[in-house]
Protein backbone atom coordinates (compact mmCIF):
# COMPACT_ATOMS: atom_id res chain seq x y z
CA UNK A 1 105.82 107.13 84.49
CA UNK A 2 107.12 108.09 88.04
CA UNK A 3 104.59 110.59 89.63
CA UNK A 4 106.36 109.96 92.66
CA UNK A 5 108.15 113.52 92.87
CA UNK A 6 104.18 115.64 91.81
CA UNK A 7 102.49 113.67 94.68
CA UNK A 8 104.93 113.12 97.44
CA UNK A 9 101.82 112.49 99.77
CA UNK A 10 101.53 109.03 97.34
CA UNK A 11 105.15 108.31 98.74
CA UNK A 12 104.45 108.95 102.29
CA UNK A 13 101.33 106.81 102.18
CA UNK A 14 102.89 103.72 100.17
CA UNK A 15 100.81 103.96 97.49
CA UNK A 16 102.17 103.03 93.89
CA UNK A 17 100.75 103.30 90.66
CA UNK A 18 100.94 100.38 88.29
CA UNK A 19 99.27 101.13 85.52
CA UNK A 20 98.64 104.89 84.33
CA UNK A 21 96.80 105.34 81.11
CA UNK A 22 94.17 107.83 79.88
CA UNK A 23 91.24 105.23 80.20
CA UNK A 24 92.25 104.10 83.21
CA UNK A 25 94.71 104.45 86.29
CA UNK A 26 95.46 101.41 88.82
CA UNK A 27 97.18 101.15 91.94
CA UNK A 28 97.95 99.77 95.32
CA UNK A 29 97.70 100.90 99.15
CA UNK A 30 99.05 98.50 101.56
CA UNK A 31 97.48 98.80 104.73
CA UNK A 32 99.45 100.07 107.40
CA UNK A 33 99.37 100.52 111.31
CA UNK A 34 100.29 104.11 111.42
CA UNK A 35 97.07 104.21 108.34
CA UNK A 36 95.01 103.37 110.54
CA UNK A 37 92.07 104.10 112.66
CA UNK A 38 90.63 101.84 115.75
CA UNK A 39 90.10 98.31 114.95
CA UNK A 40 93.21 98.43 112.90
CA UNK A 41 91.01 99.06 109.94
CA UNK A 42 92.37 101.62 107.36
CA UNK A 43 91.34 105.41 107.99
CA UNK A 44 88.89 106.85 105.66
CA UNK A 45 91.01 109.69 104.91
CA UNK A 46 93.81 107.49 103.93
CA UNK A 47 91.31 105.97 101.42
CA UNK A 48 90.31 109.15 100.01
CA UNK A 49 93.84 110.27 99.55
CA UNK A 50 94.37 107.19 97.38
CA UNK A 51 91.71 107.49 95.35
CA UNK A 52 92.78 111.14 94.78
CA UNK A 53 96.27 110.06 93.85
CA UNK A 54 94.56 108.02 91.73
CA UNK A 55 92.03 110.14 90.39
CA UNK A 56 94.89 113.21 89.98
CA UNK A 57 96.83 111.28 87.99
CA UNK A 58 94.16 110.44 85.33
CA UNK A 59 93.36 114.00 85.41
CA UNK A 60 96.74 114.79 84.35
CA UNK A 61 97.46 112.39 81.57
CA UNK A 62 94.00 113.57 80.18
CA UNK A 63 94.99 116.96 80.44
CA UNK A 64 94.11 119.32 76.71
CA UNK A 65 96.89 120.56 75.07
CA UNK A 66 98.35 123.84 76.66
CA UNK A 67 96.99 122.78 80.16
CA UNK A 68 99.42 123.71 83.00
CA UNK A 69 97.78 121.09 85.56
CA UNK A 70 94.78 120.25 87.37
CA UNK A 71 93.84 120.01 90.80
CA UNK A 72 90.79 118.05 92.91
CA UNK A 73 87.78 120.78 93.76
CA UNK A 74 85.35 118.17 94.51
CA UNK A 75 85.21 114.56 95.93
CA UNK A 76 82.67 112.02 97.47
CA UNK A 77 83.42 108.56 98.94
CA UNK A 78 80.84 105.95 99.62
CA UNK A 79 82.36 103.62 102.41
CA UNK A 80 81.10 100.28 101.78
CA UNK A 81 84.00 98.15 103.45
CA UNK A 82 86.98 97.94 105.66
CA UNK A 83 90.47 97.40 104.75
CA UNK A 84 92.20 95.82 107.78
CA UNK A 85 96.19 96.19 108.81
CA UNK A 86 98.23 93.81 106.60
CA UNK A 87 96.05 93.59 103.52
CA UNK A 88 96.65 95.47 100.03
CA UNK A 89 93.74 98.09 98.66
CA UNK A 90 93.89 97.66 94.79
CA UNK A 91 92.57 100.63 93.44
CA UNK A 92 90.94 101.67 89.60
CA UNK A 93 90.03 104.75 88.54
CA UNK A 94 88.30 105.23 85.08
CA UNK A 95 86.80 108.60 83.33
CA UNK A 96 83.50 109.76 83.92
CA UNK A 97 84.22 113.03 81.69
CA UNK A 98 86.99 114.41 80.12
CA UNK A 99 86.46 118.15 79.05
CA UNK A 100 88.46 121.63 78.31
CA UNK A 101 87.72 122.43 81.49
CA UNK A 102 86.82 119.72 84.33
CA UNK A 103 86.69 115.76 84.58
CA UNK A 104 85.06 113.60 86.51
CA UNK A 105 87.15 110.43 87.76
CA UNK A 106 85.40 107.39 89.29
CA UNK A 107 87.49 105.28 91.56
CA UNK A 108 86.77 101.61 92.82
CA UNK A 109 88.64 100.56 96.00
CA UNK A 110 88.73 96.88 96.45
CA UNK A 111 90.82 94.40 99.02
CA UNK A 112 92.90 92.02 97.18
CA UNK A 113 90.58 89.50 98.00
CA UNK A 114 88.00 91.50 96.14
CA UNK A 115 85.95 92.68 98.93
CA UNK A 116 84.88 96.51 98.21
CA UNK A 117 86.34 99.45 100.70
CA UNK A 118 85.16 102.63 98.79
CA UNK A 119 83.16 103.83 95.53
CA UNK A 120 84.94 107.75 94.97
CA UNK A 121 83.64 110.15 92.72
CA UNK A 122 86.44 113.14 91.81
CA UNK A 123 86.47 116.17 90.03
CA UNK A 124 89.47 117.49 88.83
CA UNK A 125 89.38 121.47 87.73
CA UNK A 126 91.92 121.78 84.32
CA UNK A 127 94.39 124.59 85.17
CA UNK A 128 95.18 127.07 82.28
CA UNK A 129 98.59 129.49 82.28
CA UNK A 130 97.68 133.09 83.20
């Protein structure tokens, strides 16, 4: 599925999503320049926007039947790495909860090499139709 044209931010950043199921979403965040901070190491707020994107779309494809969407209303990163210019973030996000009215989406942020960047927790609020 192309979530390309609900998360243009995604687009901007480079991220894409290779895998996109309702037990778990994977993707990939190659590290950029203009991404990042001093020391050419990627910004933290470019890793949090990744494992939103992430996170989001999880939320959506776990989404209860007459849902209209969802949106982030809480997030926490643990920084336990750097991600310098050149390399790939590989990113996983699994379910912590799925409910009528929030989940909770874990997301693991990981060089290619498999050194860890970030641990995010999400949660996503369920949107109902007025």
């Amino acid at each position: 599925m192309d979530f390309g044209a609900m998360m243009p931010l995604a687009g901007t950043l480079g991220v894409t999503i290779h895998e996109g199921t309702k037990e778990r979403v994977a993707g990939k965040l190659p590290v950029r320049a203009d991404i990042c901070t001093a020391g050419d190491i990627v910004h933290g707020g470019a890793i949090m926007a990744f494992a939103d994107c992430l996170g989001a779309v999880g939320a959506f494809l776990t989404l209860p039947e007459g849902a209209s969407g969802t949106t982030t209303i809480e997030s926490k990163t643990n920084f336990l790495g750097g991600g310098p210019v050149g390399s790939v973030l590989i990113g996983e996000a699994t379910p912590v909860k799925i409910g009528k009215r929030v989940s909770v989406w874990q997301t693991h942020i990981r060089t290619e090499d498999g050194a860890d960047v970030a641990l995010v927790t999400q949660t996503q609020l369920v949107l109902w139709p007025a």
